[in-house]
C-alpha atoms as a PDB file:
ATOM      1  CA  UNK A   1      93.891 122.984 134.568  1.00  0.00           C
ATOM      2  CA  UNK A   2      95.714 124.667 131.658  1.00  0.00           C
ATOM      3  CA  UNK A   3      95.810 128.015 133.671  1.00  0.00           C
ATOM      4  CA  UNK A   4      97.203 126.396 136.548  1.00  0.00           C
ATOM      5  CA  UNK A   5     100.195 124.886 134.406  1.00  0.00           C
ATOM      6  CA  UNK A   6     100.859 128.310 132.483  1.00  0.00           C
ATOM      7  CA  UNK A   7     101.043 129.729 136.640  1.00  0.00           C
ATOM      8  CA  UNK A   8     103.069 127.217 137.764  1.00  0.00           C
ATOM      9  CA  UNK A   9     105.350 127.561 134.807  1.00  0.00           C
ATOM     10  CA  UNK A  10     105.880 131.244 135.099  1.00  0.00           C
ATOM     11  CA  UNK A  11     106.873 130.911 138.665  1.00  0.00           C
ATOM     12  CA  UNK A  12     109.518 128.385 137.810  1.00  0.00           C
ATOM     13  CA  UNK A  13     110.602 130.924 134.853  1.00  0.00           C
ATOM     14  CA  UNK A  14     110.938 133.912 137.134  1.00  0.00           C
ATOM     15  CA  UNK A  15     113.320 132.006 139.583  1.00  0.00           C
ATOM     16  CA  UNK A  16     109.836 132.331 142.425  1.00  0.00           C
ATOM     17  CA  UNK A  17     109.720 128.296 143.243  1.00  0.00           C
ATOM     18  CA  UNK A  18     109.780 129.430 146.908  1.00  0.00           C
ATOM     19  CA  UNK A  19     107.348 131.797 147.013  1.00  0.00           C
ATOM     20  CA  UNK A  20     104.962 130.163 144.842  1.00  0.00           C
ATOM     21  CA  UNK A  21     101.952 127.538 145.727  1.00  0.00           C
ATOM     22  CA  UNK A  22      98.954 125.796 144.703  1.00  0.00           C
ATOM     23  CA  UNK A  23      95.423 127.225 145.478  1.00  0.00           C
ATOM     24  CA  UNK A  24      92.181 125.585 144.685  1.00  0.00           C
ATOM     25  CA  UNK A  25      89.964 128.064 143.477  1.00  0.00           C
ATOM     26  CA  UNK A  26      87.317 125.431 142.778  1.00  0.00           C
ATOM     27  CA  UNK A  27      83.869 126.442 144.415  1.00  0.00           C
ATOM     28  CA  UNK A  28      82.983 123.117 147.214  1.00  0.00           C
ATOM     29  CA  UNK A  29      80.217 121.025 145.227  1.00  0.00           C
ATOM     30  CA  UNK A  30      81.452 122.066 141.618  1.00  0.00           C
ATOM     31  CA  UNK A  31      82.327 119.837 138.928  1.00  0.00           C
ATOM     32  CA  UNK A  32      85.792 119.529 137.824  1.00  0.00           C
ATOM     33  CA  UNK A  33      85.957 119.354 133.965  1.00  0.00           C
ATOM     34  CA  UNK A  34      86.374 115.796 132.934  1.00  0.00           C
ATOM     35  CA  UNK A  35      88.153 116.061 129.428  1.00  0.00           C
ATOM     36  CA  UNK A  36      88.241 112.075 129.185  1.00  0.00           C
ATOM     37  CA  UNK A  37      85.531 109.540 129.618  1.00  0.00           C
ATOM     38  CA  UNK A  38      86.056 107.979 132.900  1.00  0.00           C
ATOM     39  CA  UNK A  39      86.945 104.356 133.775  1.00  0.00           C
ATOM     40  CA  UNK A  40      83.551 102.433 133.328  1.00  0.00           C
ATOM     41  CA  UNK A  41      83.731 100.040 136.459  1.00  0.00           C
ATOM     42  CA  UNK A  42      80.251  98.525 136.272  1.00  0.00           C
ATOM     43  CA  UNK A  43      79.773  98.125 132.610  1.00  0.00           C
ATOM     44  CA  UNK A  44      76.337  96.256 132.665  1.00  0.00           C
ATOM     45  CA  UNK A  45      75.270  99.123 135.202  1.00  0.00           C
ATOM     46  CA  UNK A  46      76.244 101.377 132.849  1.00  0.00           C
ATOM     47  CA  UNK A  47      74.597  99.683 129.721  1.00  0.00           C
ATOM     48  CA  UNK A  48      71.357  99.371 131.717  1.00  0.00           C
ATOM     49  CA  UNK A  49      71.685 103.383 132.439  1.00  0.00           C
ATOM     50  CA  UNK A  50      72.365 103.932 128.471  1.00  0.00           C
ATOM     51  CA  UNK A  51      69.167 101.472 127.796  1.00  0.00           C
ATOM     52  CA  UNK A  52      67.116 103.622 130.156  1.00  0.00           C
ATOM     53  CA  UNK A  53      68.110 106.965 129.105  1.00  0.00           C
ATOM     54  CA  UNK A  54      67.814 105.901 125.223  1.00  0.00           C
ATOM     55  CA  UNK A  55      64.039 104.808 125.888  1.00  0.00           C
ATOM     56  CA  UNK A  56      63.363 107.612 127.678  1.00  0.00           C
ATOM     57  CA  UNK A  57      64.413 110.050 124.969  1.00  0.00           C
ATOM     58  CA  UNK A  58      62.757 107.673 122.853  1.00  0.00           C
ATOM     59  CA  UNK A  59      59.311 108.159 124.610  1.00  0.00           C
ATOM     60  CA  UNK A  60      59.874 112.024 125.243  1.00  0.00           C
ATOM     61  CA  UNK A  61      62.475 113.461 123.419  1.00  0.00           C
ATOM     62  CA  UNK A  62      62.698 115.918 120.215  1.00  0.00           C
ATOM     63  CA  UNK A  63      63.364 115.054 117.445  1.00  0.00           C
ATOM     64  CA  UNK A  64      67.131 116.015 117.430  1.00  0.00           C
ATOM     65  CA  UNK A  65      67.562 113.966 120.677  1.00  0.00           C
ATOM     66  CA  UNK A  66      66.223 110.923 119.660  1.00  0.00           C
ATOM     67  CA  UNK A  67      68.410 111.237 116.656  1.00  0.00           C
ATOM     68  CA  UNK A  68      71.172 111.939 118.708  1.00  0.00           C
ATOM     69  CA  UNK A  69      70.024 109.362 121.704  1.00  0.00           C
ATOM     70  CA  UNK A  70      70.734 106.488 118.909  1.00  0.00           C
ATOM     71  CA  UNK A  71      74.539 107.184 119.332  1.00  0.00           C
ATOM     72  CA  UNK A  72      74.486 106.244 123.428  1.00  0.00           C
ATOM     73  CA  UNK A  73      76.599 103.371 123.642  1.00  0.00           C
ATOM     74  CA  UNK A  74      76.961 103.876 127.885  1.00  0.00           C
ATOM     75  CA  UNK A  75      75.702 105.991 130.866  1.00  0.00           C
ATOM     76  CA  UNK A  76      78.640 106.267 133.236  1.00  0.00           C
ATOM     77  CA  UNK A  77      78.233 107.912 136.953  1.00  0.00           C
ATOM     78  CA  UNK A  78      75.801 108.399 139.900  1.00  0.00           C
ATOM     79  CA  UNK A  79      73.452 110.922 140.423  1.00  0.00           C
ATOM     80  CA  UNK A  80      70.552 111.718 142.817  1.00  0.00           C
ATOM     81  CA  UNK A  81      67.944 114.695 143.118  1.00  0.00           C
ATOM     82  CA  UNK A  82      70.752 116.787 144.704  1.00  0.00           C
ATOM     83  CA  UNK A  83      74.112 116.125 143.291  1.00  0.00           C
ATOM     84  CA  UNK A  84      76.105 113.912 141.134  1.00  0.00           C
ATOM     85  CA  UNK A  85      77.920 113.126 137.963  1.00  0.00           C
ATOM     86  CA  UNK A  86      77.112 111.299 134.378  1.00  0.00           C
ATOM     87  CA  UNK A  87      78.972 110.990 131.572  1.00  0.00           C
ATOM     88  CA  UNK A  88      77.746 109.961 128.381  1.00  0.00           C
ATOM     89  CA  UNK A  89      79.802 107.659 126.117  1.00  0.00           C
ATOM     90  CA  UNK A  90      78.537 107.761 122.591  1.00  0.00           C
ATOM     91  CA  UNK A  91      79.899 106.858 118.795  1.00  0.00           C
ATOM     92  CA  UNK A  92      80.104 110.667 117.782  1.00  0.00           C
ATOM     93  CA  UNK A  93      83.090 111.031 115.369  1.00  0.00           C
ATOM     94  CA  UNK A  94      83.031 106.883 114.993  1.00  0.00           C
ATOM     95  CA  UNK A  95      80.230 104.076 114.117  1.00  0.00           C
ATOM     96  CA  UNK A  96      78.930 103.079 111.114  1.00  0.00           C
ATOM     97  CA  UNK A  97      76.898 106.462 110.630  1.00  0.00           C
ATOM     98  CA  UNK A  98      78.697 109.448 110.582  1.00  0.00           C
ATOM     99  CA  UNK A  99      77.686 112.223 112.379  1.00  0.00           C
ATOM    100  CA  UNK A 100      77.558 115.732 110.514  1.00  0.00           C
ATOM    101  CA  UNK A 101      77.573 118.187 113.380  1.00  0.00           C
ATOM    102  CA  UNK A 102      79.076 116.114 116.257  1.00  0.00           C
ATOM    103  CA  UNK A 103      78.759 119.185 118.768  1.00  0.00           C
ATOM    104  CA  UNK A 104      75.388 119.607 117.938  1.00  0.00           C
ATOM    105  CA  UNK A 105      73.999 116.086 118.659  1.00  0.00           C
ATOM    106  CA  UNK A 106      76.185 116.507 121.733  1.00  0.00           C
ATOM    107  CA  UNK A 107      74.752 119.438 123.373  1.00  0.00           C
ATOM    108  CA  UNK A 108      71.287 117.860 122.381  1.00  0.00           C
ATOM    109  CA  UNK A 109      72.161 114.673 124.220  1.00  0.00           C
ATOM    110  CA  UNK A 110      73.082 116.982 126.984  1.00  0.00           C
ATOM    111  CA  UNK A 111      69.689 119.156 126.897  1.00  0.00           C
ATOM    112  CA  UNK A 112      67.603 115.530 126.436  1.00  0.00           C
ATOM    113  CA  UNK A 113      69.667 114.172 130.091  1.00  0.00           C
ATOM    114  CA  UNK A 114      68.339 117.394 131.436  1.00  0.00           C
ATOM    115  CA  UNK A 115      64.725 116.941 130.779  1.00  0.00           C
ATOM    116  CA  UNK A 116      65.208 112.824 131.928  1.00  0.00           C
ATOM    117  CA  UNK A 117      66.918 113.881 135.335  1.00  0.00           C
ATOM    118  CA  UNK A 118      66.841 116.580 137.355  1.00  0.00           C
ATOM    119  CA  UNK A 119      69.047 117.486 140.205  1.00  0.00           C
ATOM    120  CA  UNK A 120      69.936 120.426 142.441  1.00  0.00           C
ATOM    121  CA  UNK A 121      73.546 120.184 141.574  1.00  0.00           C
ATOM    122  CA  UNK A 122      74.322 117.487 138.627  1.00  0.00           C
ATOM    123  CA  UNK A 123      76.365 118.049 135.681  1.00  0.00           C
ATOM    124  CA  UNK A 124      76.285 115.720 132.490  1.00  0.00           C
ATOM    125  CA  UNK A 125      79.230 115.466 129.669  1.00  0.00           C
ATOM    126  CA  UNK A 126      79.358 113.951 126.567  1.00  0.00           C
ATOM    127  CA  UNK A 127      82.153 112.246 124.827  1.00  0.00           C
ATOM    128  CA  UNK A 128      83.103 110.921 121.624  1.00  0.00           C
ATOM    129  CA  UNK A 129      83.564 106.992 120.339  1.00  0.00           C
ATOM    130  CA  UNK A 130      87.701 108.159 121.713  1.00  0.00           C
ATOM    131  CA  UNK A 131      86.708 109.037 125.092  1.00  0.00           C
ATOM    132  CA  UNK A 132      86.966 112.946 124.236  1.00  0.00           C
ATOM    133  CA  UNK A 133      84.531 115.628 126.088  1.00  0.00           C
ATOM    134  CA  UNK A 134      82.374 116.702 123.225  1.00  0.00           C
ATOM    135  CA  UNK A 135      80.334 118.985 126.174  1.00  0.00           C
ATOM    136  CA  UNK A 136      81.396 119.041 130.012  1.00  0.00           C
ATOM    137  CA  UNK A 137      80.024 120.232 132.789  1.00  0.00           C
ATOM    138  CA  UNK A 138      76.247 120.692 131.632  1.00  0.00           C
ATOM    139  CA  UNK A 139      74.048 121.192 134.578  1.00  0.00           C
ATOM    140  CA  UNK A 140      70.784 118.737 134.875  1.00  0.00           C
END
């Protein structure tokens, strides 16, 4: 997104706003990077998700993700065996606890959503207690 702004900005600075256009470059069926946490629109869906997931890591997990699966607050998105979407709210950089490598408990939360669910095309971020991407776009 940043490119596209630095490309639209340097047409307008060379005087080429009539030459210049927009062109998605975005491969059909890829994720789009998702730098904040998504509107949650079915919250107890999304707990229930969170609950699931947690357990799951719980019963399965290393040990790094089930330290790491304690800070899932939510489970936001759809997702099937072929495609879809989830985003991970947690309380990384917030909570009672601090965290003392915040990246690191995020890529393990992403690596422990990978072993839960599997699909042919899914991709999993996680966020921070602000809604921040901590890890986008991992695939599952």
């Amino acid at each position: 997104m940043r490119s596209a702004a630095v490309a639209l900005g340097a047409c307008v600075a060379i005087g080429l706003t009539g030459g210049c256009e927009w062109t998605d470059t975005t491969a059909q069926g890829t994720a789009t990077e998702q730098e904040t946490l998504p509107p949650d629109t079915d919250k107890a869906r999304s707990k229930e998700q969170a609950d699931d997931f947690r357990a799951w890591v719980d019963a399965h997990g290393t040990k790094e993700q089930k330290k790491a699966a304690s800070r899932v607050r939510r489970v936001i998105g759809e997702w099937d065996d072929k495609t879809g979407n989830a985003y991970v709210s947690t309380d990384i950089n917030g909570g009672t606890t601090p965290v003392k490598d915040p990246m690191a408990t995020a890529r393990a939360l992403a690596a422990a959503f990978d072993d839960w669910k599997d699909s042919k095309e899914g991709y999993v971020s996680v966020y921070d207690v602000f809604g921040n991407a901590l890890v986008t776009n991992e695939t599952f």
